[in-house]
N, C-alpha and C. Protein backbone atom coordinates (compact mmCIF):
# COMPACT_ATOMS: atom_id res chain seq x y z
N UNK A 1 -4.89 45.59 -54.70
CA UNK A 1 -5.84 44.62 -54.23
C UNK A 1 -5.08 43.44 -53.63
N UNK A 2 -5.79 42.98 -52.50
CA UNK A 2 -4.50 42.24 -51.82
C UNK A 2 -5.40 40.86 -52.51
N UNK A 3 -4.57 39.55 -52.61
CA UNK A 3 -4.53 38.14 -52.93
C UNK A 3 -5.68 37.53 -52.00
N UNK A 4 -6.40 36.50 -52.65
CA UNK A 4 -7.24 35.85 -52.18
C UNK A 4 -6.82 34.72 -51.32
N UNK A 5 -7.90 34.24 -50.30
CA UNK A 5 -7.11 33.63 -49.25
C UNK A 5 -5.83 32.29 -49.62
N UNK A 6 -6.79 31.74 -50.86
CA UNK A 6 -6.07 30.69 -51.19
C UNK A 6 -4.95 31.08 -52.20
N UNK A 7 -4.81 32.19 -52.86
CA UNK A 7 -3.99 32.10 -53.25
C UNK A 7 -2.61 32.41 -52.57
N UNK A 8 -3.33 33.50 -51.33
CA UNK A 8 -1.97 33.21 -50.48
C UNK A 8 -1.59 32.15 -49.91
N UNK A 9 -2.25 31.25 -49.21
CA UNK A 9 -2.13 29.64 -48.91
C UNK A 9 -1.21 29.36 -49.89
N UNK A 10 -1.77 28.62 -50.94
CA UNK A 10 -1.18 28.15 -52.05
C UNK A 10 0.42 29.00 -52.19
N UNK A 11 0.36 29.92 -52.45
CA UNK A 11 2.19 30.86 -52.61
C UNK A 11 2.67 30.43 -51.30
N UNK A 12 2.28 30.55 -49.83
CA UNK A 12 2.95 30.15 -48.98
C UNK A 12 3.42 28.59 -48.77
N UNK A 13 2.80 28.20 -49.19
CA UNK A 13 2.87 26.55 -49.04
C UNK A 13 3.96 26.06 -49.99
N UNK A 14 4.02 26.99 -51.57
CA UNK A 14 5.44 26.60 -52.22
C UNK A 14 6.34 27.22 -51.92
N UNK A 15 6.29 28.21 -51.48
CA UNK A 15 7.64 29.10 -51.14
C UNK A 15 8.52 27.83 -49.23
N UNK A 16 7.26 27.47 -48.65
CA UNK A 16 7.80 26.32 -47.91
C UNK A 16 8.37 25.30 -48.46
N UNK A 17 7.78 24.88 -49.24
CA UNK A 17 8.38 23.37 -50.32
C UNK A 17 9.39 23.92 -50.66
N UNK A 18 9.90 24.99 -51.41
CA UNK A 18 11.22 25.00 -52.10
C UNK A 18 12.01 25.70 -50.80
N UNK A 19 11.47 26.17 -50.08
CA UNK A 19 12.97 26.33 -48.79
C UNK A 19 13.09 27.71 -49.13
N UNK A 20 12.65 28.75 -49.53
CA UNK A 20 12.14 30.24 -50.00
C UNK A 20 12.99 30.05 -51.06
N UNK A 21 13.26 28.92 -51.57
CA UNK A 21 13.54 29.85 -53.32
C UNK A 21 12.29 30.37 -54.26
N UNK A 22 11.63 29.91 -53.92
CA UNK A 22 10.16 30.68 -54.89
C UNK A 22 9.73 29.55 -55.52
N UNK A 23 9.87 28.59 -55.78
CA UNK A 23 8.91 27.62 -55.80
C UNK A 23 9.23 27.25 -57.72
N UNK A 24 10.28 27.84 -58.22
CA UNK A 24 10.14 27.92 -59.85
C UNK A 24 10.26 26.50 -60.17
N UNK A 25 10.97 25.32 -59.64
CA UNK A 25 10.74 23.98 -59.64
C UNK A 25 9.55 23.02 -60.32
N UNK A 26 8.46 23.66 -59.63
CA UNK A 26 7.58 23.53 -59.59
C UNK A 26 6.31 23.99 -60.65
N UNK A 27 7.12 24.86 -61.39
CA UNK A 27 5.88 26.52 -62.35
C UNK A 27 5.53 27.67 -61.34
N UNK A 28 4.73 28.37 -62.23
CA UNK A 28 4.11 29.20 -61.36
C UNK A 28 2.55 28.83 -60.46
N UNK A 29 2.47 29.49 -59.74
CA UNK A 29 1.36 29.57 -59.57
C UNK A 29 0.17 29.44 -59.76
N UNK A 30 -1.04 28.61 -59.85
CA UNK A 30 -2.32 28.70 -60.57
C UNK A 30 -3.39 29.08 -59.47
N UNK A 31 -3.70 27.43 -59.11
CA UNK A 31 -4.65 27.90 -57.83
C UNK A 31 -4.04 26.82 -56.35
N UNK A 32 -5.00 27.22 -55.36
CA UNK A 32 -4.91 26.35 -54.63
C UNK A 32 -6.44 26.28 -54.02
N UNK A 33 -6.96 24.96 -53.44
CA UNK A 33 -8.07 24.86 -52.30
C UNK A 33 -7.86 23.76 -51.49
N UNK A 34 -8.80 24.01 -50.50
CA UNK A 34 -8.41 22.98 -49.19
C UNK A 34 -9.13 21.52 -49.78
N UNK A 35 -8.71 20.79 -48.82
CA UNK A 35 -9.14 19.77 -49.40
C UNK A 35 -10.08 19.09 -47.90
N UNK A 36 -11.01 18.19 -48.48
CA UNK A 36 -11.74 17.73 -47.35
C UNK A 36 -11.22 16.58 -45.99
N UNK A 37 -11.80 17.19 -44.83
CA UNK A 37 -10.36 16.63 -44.03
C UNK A 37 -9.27 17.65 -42.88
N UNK A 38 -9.79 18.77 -43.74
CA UNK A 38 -8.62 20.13 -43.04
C UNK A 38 -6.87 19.81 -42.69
N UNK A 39 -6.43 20.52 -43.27
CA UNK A 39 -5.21 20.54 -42.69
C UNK A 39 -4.03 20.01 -44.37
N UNK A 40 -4.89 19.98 -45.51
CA UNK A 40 -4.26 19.74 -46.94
C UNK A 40 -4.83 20.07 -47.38
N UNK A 41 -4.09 20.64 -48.83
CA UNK A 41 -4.59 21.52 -49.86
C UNK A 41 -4.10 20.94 -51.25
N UNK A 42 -4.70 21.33 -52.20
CA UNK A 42 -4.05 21.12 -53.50
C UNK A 42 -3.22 21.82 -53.94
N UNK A 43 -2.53 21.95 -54.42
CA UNK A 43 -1.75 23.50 -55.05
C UNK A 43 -1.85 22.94 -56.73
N UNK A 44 -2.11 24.02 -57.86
CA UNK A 44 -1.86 23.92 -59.07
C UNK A 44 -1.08 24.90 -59.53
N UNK A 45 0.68 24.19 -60.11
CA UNK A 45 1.18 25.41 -61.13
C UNK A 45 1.32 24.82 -62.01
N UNK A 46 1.94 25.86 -62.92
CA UNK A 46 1.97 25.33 -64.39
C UNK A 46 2.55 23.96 -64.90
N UNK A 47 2.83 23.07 -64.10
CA UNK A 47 3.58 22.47 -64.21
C UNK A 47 2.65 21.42 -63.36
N UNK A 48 2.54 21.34 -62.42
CA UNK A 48 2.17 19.98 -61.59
C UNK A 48 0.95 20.29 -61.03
N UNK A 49 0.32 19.43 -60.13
CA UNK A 49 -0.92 19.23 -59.27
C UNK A 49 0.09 18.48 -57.95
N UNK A 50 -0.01 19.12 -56.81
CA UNK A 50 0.29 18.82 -55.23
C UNK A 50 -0.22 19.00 -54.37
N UNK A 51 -0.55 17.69 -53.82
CA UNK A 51 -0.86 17.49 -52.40
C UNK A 51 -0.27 18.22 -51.58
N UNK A 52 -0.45 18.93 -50.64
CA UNK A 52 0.47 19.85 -49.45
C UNK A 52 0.10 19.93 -48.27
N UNK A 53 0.63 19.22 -46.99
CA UNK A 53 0.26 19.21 -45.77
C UNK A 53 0.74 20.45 -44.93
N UNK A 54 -0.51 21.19 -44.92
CA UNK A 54 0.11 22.82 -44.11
C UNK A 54 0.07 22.21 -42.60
N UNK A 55 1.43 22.91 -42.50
CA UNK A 55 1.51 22.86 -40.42
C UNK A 55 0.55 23.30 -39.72
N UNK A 56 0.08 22.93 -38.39
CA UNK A 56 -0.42 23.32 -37.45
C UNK A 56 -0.41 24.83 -37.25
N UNK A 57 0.52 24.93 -37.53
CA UNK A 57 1.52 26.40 -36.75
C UNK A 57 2.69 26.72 -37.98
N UNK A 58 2.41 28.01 -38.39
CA UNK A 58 3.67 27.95 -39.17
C UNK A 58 4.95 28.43 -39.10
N UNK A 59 5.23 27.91 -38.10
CA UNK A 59 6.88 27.72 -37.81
C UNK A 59 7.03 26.41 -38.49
N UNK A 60 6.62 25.83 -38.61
CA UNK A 60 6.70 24.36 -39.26
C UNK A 60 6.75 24.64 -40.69
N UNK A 61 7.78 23.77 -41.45
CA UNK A 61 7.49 23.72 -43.12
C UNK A 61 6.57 22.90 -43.25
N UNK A 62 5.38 23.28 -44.48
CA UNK A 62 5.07 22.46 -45.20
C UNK A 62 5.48 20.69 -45.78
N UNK A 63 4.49 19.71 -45.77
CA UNK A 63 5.30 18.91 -46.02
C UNK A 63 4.56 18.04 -47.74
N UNK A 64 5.09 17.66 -48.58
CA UNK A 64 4.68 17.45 -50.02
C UNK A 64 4.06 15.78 -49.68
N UNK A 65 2.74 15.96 -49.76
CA UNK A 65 2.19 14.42 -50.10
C UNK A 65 2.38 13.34 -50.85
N UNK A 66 1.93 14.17 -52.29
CA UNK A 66 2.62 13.81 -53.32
C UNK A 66 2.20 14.82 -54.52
N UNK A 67 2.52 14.53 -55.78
CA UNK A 67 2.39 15.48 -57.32
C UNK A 67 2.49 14.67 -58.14
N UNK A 68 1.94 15.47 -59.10
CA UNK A 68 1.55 14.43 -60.33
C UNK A 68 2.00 15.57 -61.37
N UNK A 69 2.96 15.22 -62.62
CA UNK A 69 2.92 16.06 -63.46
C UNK A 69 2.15 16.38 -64.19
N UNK A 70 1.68 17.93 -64.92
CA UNK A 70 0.36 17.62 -65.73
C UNK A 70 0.54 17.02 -67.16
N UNK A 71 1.53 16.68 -67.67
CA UNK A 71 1.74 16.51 -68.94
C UNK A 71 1.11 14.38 -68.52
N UNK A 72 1.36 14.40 -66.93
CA UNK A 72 0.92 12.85 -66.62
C UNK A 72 -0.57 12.29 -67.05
N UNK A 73 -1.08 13.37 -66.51
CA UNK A 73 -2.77 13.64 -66.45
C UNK A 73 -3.05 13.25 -67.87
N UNK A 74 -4.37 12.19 -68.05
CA UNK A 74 -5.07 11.54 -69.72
C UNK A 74 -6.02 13.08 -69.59
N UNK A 75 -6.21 13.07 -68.61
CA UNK A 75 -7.78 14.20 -68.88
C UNK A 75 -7.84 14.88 -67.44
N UNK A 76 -8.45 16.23 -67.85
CA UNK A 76 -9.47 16.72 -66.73
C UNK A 76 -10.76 16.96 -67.34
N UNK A 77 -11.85 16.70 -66.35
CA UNK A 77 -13.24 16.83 -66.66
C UNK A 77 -13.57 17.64 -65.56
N UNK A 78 -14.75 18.62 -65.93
CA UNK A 78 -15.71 19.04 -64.45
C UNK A 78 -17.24 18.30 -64.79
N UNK A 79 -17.44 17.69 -63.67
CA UNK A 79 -18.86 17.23 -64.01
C UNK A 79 -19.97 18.66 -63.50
N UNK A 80 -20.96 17.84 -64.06
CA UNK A 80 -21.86 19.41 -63.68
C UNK A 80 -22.58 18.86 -61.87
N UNK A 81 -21.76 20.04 -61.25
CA UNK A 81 -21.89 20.16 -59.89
C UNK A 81 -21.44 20.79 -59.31
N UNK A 82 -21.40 21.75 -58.57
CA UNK A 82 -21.61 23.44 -57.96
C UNK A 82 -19.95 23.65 -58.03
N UNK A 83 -19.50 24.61 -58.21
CA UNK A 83 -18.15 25.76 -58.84
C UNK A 83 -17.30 24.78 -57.78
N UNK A 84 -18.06 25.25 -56.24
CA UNK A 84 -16.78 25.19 -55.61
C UNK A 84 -16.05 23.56 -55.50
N UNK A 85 -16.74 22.60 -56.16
CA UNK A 85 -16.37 20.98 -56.20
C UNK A 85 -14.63 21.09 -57.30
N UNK A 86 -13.62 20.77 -56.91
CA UNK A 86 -12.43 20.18 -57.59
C UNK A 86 -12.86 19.19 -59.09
N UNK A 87 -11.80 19.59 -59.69
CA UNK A 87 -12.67 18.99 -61.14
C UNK A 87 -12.06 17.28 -60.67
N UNK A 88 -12.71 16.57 -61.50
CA UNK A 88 -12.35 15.04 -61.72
C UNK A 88 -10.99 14.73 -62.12
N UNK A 89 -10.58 13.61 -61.46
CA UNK A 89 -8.95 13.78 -62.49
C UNK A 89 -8.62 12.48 -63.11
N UNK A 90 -8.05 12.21 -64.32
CA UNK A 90 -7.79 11.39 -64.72
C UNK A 90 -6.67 10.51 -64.92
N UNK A 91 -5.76 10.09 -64.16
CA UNK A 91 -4.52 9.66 -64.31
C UNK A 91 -3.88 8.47 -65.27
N UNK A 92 -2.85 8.71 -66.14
CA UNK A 92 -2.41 7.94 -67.17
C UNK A 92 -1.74 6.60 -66.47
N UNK A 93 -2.66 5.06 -66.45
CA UNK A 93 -2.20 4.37 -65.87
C UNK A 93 -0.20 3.90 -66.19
N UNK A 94 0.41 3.91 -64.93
CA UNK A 94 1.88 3.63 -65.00
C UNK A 94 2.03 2.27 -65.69
């Protein structure tokens, strides 16, 4: 069964970030979705939450917005509102 769109997005977009080492830097894999706006996505691995600006064209690398570690994160919540909405996020003030 071949990979869902985003999850290929998402694998392509870290395998850009780390320069094809595979992205282990980072964790594995969780999910990814676009974000509103076109042209950035979230990526989630085990390890972090990242912003990711996919190229136009992909001859271009990927470029990292920013990340947040999850051990950073106070909380995630989903409020009640349709699947495909990104959950709420809570960040541990610096």
């Amino acid at each position: 069964m071949a990979p869902a769109p985003g999850q290929a997005m998402g694998r392509w977009l870290l395998l850009g970030l780390s320069g094809g080492a595979g992205g282990g830097a980072d964790g594995g894999f969780v999910a990814c979705r676009p974000l509103a706006g076109g042209g950035e996505f979230a990526v989630l691995t085990t390890r972090r939450l990242l912003c990711v600006a996919a190229p136009a064209a992909r001859r271009w690398a990927p470029a990292l917005r920013w990340a947040v570690a999850l051990e950073d994160l106070l909380g995630v919540r989903r409020r009640a509102a349709p699947p495909h909405r990104p959950p709420a996020l809570l960040v541990r003030p610096g």
